[in-house]
N, C-alpha and C. Protein backbone atom coordinates (compact mmCIF):
# COMPACT_ATOMS: atom_id res chain seq x y z
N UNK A 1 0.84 -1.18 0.00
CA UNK A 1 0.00 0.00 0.00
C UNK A 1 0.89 1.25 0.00
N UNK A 2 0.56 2.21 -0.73
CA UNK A 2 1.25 3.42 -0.66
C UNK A 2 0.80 4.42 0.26
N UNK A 3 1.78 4.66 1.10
CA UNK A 3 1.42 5.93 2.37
C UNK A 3 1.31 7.08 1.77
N UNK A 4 1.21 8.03 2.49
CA UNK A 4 1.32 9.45 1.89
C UNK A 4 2.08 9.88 1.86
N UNK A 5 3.34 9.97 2.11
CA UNK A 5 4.58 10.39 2.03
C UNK A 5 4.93 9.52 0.74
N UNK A 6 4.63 8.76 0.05
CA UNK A 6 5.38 8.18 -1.01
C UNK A 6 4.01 9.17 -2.21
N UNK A 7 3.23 8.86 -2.14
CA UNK A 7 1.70 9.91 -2.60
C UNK A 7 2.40 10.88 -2.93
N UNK A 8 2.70 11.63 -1.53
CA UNK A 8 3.41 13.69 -1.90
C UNK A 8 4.61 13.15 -2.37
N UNK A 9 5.26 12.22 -1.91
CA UNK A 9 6.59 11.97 -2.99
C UNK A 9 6.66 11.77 -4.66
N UNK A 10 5.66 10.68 -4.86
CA UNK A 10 5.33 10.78 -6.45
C UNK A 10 4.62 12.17 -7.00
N UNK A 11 3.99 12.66 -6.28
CA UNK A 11 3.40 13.66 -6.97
C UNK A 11 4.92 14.73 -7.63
N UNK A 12 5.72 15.14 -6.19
CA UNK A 12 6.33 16.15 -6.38
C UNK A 12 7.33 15.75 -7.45
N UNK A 13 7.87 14.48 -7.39
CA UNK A 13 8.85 14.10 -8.24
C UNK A 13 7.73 14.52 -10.15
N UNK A 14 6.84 14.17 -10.46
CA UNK A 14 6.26 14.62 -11.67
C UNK A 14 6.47 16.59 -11.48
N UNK A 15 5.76 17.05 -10.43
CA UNK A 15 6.28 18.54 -10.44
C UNK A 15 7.45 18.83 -11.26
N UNK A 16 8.61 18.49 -9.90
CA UNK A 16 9.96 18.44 -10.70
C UNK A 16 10.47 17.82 -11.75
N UNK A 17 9.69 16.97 -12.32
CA UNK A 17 10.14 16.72 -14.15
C UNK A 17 9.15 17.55 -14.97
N UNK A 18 7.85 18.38 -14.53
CA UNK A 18 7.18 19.21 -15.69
C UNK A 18 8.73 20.69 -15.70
N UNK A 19 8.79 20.61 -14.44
CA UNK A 19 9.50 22.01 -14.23
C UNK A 19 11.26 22.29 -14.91
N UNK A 20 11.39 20.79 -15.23
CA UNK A 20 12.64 20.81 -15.69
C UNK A 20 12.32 20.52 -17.16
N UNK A 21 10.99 20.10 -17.55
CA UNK A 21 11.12 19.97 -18.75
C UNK A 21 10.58 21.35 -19.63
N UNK A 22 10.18 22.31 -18.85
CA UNK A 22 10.28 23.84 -19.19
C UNK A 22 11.10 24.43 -19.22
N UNK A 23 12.18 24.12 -18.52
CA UNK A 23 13.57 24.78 -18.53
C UNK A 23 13.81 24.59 -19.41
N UNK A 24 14.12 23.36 -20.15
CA UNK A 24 14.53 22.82 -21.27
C UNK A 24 13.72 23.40 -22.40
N UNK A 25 12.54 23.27 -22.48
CA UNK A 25 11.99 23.88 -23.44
C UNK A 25 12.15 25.50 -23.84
N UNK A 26 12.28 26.75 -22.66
CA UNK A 26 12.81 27.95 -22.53
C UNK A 26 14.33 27.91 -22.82
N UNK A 27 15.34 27.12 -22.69
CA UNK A 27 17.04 27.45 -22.68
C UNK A 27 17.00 27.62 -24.35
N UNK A 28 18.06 28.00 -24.46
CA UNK A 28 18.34 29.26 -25.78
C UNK A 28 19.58 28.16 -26.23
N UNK A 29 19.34 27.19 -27.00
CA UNK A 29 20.27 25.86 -27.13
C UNK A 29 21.33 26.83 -27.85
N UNK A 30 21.12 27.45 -29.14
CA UNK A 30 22.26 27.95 -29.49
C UNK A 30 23.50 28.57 -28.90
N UNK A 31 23.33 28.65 -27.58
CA UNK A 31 24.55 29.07 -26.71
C UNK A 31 25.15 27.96 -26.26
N UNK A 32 25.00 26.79 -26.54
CA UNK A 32 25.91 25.80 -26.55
C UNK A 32 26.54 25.21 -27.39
N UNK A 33 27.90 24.86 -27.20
CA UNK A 33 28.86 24.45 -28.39
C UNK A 33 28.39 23.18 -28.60
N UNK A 34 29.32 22.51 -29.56
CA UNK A 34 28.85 21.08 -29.82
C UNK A 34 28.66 20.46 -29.00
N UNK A 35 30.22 20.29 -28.36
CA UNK A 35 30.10 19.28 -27.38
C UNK A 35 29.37 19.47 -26.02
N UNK A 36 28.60 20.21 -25.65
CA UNK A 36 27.85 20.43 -24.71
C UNK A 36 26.46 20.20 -25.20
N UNK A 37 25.90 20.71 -26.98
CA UNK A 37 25.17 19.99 -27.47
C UNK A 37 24.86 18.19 -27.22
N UNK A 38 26.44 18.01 -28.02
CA UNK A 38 25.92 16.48 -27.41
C UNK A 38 25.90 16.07 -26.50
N UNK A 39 26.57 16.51 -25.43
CA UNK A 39 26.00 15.95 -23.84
C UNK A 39 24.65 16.19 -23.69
N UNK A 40 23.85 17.13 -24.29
CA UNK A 40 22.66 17.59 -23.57
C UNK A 40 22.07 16.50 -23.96
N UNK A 41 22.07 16.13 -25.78
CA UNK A 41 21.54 15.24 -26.37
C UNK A 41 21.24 13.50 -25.49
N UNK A 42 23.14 13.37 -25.24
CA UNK A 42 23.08 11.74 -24.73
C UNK A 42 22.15 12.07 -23.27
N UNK A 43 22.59 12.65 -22.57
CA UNK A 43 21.76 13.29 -21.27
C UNK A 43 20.41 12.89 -21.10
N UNK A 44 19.96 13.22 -22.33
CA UNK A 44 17.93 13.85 -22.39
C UNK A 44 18.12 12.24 -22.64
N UNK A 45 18.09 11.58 -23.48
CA UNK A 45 18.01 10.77 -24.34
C UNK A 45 18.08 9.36 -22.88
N UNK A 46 18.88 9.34 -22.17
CA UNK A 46 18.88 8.33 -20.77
C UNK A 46 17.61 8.61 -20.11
N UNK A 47 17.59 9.96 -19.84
CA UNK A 47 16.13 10.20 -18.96
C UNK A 47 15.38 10.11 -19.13
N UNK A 48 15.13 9.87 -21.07
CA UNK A 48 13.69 9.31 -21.46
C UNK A 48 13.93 7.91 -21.94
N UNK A 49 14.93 7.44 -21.87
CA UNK A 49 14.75 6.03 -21.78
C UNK A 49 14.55 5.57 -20.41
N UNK A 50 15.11 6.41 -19.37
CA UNK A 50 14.70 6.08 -17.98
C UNK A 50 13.19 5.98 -17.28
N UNK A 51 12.37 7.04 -17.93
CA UNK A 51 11.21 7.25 -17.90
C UNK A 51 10.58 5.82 -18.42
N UNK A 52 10.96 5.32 -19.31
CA UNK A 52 9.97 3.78 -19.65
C UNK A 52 10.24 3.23 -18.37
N UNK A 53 10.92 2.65 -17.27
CA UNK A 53 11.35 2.07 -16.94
C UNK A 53 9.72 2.33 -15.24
N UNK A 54 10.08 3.89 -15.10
CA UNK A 54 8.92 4.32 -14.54
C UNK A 54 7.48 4.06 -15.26
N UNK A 55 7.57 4.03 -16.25
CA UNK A 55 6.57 3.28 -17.32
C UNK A 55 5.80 1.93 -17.11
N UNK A 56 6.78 1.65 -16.32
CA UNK A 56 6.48 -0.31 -16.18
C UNK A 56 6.13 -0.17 -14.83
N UNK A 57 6.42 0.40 -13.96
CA UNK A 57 6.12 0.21 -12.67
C UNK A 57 4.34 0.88 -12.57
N UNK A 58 4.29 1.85 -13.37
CA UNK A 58 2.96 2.36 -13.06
C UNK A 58 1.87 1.25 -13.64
N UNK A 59 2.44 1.14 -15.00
CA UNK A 59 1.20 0.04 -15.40
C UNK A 59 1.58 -1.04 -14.87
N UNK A 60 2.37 -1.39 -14.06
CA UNK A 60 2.58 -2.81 -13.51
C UNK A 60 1.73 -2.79 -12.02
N UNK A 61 1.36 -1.70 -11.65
CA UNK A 61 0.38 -1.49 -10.46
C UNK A 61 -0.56 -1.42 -10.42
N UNK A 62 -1.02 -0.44 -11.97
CA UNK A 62 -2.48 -0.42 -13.01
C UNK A 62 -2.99 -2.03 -12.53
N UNK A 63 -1.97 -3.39 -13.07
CA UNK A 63 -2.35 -4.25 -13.46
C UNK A 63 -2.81 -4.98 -11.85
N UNK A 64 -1.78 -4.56 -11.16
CA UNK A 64 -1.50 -5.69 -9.65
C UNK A 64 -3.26 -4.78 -9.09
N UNK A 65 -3.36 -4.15 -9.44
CA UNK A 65 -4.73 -3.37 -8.60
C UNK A 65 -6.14 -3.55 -9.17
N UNK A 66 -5.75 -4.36 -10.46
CA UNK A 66 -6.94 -4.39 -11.14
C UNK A 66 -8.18 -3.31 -11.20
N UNK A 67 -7.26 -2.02 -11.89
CA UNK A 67 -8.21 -1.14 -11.95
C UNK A 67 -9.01 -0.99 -13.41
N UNK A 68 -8.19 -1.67 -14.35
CA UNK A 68 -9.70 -2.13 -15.32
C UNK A 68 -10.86 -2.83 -14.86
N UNK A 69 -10.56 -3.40 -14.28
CA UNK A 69 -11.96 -4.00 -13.59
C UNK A 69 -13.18 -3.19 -13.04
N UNK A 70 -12.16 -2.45 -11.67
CA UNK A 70 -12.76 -1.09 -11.18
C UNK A 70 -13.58 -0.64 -12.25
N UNK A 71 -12.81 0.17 -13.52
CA UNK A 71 -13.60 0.98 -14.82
C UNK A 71 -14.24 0.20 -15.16
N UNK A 72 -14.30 -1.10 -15.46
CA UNK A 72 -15.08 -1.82 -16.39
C UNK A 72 -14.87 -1.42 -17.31
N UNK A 73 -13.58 -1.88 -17.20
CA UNK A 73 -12.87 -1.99 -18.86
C UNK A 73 -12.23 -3.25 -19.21
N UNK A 74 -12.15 -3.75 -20.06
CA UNK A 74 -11.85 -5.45 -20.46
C UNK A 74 -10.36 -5.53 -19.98
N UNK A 75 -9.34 -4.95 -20.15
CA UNK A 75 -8.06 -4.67 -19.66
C UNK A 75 -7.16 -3.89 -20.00
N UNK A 76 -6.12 -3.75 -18.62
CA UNK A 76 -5.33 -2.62 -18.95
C UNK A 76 -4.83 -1.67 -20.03
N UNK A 77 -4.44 -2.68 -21.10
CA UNK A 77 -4.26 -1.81 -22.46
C UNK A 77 -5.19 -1.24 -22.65
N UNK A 78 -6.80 -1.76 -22.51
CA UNK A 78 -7.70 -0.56 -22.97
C UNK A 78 -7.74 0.15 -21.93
N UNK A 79 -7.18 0.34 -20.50
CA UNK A 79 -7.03 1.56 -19.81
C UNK A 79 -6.27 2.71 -20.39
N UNK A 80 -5.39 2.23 -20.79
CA UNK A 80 -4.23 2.54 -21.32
C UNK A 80 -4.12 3.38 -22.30
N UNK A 81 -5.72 2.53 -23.17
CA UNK A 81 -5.60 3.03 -24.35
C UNK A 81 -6.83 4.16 -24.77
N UNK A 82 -7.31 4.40 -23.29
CA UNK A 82 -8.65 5.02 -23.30
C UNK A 82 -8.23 6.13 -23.02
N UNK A 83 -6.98 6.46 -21.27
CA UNK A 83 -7.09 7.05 -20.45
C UNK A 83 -5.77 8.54 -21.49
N UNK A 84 -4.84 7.25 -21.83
CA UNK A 84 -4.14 8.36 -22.52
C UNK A 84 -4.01 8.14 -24.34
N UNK A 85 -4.82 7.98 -24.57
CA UNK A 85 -5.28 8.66 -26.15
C UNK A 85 -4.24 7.97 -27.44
N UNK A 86 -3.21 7.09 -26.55
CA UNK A 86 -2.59 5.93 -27.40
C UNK A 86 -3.26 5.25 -28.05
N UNK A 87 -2.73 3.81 -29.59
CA UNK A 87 -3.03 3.41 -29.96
C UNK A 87 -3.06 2.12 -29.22
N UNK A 88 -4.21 1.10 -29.34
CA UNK A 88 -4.81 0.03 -28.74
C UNK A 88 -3.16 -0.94 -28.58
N UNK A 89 -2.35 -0.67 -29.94
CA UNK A 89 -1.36 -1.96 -30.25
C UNK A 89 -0.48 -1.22 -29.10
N UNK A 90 0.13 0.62 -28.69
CA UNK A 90 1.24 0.78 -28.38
C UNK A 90 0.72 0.66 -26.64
N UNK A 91 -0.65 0.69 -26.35
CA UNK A 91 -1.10 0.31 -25.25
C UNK A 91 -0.78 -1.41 -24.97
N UNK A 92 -1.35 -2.24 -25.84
CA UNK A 92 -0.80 -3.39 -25.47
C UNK A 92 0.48 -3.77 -25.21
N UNK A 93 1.72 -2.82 -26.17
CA UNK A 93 3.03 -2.95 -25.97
C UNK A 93 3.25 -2.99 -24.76
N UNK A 94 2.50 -2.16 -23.84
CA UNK A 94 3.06 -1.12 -22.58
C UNK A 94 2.84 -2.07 -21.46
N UNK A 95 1.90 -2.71 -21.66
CA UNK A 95 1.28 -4.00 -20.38
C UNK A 95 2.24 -4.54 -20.64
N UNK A 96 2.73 -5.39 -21.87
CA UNK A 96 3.53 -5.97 -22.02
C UNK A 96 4.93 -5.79 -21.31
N UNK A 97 5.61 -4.74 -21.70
CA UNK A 97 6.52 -4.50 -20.98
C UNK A 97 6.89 -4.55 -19.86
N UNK A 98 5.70 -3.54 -19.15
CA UNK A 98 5.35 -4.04 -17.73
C UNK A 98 5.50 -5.42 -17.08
N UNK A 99 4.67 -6.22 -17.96
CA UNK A 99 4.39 -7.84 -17.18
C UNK A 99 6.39 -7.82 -17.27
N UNK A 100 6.89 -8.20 -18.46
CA UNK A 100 8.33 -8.38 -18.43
C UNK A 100 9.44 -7.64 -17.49
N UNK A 101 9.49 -6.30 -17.61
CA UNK A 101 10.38 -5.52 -17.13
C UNK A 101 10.12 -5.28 -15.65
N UNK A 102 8.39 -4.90 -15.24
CA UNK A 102 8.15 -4.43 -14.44
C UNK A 102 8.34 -5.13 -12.62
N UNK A 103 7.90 -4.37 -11.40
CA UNK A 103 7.95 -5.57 -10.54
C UNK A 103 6.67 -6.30 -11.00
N UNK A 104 7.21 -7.56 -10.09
CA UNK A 104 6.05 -8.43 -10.02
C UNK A 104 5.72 -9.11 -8.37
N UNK A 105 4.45 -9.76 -7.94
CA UNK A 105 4.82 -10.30 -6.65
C UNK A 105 3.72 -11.70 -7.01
N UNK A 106 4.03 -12.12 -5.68
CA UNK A 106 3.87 -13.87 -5.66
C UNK A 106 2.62 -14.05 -5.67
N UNK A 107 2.11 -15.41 -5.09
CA UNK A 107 0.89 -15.17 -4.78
C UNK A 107 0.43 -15.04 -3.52
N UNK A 108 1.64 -15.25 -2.52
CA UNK A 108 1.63 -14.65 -0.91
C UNK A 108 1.73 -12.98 -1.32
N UNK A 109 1.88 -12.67 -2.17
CA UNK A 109 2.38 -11.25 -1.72
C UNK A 109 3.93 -10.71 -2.08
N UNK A 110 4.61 -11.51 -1.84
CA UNK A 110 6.10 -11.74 -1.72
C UNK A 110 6.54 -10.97 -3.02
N UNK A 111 7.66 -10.31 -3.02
CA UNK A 111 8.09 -9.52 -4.22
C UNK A 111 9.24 -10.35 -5.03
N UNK A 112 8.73 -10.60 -6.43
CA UNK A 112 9.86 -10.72 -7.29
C UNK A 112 10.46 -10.44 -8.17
N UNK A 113 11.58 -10.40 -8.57
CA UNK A 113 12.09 -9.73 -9.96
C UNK A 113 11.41 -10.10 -11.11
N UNK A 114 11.94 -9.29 -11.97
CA UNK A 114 11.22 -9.06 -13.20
C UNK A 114 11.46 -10.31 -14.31
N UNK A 115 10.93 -10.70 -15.38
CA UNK A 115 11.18 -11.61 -15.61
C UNK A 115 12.27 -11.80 -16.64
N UNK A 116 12.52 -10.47 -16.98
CA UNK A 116 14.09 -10.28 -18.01
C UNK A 116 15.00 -9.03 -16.86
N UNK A 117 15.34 -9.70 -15.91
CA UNK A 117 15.93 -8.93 -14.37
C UNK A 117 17.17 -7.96 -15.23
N UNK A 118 18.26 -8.83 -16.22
CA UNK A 118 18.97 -7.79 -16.82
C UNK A 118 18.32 -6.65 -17.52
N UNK A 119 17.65 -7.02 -18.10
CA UNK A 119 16.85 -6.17 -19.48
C UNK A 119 15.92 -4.59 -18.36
N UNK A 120 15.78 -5.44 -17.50
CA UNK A 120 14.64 -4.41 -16.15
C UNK A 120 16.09 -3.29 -15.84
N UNK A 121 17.23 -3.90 -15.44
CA UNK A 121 18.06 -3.12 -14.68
C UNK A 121 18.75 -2.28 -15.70
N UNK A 122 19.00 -2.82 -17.37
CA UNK A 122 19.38 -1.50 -18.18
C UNK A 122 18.45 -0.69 -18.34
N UNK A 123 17.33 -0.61 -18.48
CA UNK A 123 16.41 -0.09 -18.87
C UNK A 123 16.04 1.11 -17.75
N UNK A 124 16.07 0.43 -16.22
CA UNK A 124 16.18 1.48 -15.14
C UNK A 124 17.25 2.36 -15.71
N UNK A 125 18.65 1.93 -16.04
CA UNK A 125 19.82 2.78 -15.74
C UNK A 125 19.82 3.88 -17.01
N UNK A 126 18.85 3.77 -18.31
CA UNK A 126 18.34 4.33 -19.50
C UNK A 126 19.48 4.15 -20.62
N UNK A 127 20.12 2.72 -20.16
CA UNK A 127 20.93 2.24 -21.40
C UNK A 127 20.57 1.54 -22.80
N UNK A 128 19.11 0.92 -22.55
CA UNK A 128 18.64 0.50 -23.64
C UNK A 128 17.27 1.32 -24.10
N UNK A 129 17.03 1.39 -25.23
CA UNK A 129 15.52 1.95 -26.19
C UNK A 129 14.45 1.37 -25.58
N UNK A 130 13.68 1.37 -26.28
CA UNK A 130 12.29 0.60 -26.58
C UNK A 130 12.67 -0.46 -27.53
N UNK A 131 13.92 0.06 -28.64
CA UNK A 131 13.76 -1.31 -29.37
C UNK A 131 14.42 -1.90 -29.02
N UNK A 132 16.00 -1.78 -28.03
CA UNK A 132 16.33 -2.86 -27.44
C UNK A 132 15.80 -3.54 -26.99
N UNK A 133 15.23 -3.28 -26.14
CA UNK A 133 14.01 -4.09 -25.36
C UNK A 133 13.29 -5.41 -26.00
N UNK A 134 12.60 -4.70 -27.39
CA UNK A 134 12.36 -5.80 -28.59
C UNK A 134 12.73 -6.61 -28.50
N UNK A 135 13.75 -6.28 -29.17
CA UNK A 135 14.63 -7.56 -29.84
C UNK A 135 15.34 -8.20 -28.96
N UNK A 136 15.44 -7.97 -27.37
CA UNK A 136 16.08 -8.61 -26.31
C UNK A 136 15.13 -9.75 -25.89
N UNK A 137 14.04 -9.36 -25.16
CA UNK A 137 12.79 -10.19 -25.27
C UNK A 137 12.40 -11.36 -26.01
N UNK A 138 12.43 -10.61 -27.23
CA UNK A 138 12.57 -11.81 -28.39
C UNK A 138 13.03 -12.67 -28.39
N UNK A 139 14.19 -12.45 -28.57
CA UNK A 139 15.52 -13.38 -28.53
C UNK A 139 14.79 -14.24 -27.75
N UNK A 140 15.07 -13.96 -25.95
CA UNK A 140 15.09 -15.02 -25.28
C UNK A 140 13.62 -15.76 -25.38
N UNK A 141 12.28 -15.17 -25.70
CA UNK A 141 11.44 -15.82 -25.93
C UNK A 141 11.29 -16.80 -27.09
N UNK A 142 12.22 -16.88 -28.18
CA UNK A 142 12.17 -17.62 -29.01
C UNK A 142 13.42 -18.48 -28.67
N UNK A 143 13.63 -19.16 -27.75
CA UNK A 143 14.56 -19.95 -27.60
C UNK A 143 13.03 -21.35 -27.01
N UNK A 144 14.17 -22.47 -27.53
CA UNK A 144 13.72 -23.64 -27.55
C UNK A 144 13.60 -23.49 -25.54
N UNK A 145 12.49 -24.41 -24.62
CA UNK A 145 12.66 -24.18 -23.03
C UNK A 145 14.34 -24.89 -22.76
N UNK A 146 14.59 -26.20 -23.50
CA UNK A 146 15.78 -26.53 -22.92
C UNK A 146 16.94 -25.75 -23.06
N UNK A 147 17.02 -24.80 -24.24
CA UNK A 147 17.61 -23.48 -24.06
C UNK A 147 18.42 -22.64 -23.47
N UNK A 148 16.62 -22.55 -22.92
CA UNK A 148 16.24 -21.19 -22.29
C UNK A 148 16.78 -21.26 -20.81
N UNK A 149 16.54 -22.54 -20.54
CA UNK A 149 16.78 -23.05 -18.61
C UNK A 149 18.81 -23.30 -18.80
N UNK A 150 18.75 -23.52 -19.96
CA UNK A 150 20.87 -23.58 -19.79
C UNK A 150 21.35 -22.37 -19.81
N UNK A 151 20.92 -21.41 -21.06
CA UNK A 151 21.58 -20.47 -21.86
C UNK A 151 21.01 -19.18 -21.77
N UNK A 152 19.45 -19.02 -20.96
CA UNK A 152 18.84 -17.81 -21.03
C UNK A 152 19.51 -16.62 -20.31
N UNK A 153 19.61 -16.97 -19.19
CA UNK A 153 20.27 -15.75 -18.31
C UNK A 153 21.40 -15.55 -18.99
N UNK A 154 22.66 -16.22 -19.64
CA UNK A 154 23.56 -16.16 -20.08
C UNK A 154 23.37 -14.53 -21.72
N UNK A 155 22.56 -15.59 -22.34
CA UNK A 155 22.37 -14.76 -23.46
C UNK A 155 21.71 -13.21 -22.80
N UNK A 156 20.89 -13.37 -22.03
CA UNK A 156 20.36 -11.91 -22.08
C UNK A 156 21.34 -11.38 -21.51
N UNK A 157 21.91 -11.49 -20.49
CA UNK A 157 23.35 -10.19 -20.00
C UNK A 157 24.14 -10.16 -21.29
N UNK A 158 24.83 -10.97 -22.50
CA UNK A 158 24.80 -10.97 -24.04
C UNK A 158 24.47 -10.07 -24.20
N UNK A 159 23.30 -10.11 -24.34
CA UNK A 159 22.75 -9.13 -25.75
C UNK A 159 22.60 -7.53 -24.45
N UNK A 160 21.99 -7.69 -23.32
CA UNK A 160 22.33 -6.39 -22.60
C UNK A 160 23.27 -5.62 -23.08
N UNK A 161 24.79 -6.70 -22.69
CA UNK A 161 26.14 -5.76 -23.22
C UNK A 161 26.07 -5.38 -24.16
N UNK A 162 25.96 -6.01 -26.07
CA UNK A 162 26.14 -5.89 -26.74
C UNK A 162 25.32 -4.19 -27.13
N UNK A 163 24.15 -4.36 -26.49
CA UNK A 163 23.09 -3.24 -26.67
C UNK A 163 23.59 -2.06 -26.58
N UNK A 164 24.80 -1.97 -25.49
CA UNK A 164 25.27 -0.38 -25.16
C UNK A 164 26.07 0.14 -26.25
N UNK A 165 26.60 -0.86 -27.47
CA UNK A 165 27.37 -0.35 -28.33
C UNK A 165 26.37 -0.82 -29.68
N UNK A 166 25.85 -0.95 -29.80
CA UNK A 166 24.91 -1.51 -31.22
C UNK A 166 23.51 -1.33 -31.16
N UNK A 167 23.07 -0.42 -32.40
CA UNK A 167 21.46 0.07 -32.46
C UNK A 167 20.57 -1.10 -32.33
N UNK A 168 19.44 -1.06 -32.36
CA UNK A 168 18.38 -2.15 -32.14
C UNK A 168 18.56 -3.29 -33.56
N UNK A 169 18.82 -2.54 -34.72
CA UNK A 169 19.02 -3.40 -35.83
C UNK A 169 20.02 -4.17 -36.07
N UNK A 170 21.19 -3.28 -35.54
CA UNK A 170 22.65 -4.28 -35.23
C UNK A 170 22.70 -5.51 -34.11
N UNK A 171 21.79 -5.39 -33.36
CA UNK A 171 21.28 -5.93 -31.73
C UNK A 171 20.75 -6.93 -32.54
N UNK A 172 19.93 -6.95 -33.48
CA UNK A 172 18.92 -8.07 -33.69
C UNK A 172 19.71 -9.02 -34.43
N UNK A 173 20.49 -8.57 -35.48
CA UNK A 173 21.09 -9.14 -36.45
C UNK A 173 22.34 -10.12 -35.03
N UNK A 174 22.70 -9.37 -33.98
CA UNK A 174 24.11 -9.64 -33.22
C UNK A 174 23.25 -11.16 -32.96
N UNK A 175 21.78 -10.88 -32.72
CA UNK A 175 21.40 -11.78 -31.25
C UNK A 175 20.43 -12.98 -32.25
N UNK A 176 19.80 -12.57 -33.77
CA UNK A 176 19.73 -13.46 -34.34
C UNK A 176 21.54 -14.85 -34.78
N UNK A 177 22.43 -14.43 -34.94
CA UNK A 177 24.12 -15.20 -35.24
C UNK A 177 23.93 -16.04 -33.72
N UNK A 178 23.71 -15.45 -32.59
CA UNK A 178 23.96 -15.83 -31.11
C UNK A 178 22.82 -16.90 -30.66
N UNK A 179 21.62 -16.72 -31.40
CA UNK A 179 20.30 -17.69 -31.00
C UNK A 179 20.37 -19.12 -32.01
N UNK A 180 21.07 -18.24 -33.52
CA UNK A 180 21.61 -19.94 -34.04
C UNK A 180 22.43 -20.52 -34.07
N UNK A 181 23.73 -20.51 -33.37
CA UNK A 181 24.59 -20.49 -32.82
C UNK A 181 24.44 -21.42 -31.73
N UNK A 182 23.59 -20.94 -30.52
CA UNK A 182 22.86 -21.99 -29.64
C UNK A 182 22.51 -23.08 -29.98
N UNK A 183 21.27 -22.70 -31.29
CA UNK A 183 20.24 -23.65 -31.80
C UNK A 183 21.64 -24.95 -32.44
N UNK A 184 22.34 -24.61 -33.22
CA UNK A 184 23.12 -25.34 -33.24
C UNK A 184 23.93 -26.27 -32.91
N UNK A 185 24.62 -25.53 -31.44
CA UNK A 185 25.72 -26.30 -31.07
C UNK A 185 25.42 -26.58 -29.39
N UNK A 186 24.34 -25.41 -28.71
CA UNK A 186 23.87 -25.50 -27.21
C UNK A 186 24.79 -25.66 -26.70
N UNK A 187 25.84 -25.11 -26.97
CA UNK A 187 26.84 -24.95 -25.25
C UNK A 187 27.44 -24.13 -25.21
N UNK A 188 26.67 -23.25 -25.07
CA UNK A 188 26.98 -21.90 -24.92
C UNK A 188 27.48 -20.86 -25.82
N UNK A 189 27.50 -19.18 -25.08
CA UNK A 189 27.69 -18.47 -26.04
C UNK A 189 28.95 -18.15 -26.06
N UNK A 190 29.98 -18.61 -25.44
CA UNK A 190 31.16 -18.30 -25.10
C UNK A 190 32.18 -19.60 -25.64
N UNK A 191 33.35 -19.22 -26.79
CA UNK A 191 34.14 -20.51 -27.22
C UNK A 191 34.56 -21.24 -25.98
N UNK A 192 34.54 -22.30 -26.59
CA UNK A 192 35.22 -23.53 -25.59
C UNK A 192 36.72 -23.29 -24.88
């Protein structure tokens, strides 16, 4: 349950990101050189990949609270997809993510990690996209289960790393060579 001090805490923390994202919108960019350009760039660019990450926790609470139900609405994505004016598919993305990235708890109650725990912790730190994410997921969901129970955790810290230096398309192509590779030889992703 959330107290009120976490309540006035979430609230103020949105305050302080409308208020910084006015700053930003008011600063006079041309008074910065390049390279302070591109810091601003890589900068912004973490904090809104960081923001998905807050992304998953909200609709991952949406879901644990069953407040489609409450609305009488069939489910979350169509909360999702009612409340903020998204499309039905990028609403379903978003549950999705959630269920994967987001927390999750037991059926005592009990809290557990997420179900791609690497993929959750870049994504907190705003090292991977949205399409990393993709094609990370993927990957490990299209692995055969006997795989998945040898080689899964292995491959996803894989393709994590690989992610910080290679776009989502280079990522897919890295982690399609790495999934047949497996499919092939299953012992691992690392030479003998």
């Amino acid at each position: 349950m959330i107290g009120v001090d976490e309540t006035a805490g979430a609230a103020e923390a949105v305050a302080v990101l409308c208020d910084g994202v006015d700053l930003l919108l008011d600063s006079d960019l041309t008074l910065l050189c390049r390279e302070e350009l591109l810091e601003l760039t890589r900068a912004l660019e973490r904090q809104t990949r960081r923001l998905a990450a807050v992304d998953h926790q909200l609709v991952a609470e949406l879901e644990n609270r069953n407040v489609a139900g409450d609305l009488a609405c069939r489910d979350t994505a169509t909360v999702l997809h009612q409340l903020l004016n998204v499309s039905p598919g990028e609403a379903k993305a978003r549950v999705q993510a959630a269920r994967d990235l987001g927390p999750r708890h037991g059926l005592t109650g009990e809290h557990l990690s997420p179900v791609f725990g690497a993929v959750a912790a870049a994504a907190r730190a705003g090292t991977l996209s949205a399409g990393h994410v993709r094609v990370i997921t993927a990957t490990i969901e299209a692995l055969p289960a006997e795989l998945d129970a040898s080689f899964g955790t292995e491959l996803q810290a894989c393709l994590v790393e690989h992610a910080a230096h290679l776009d989502p398309t280079a990522l897919n192509r890295a982690a399609r060579r790495l999934l047949a590779r497996l499919e092939r030889n299953g012992r691992g992703l690392l030479p003998a």
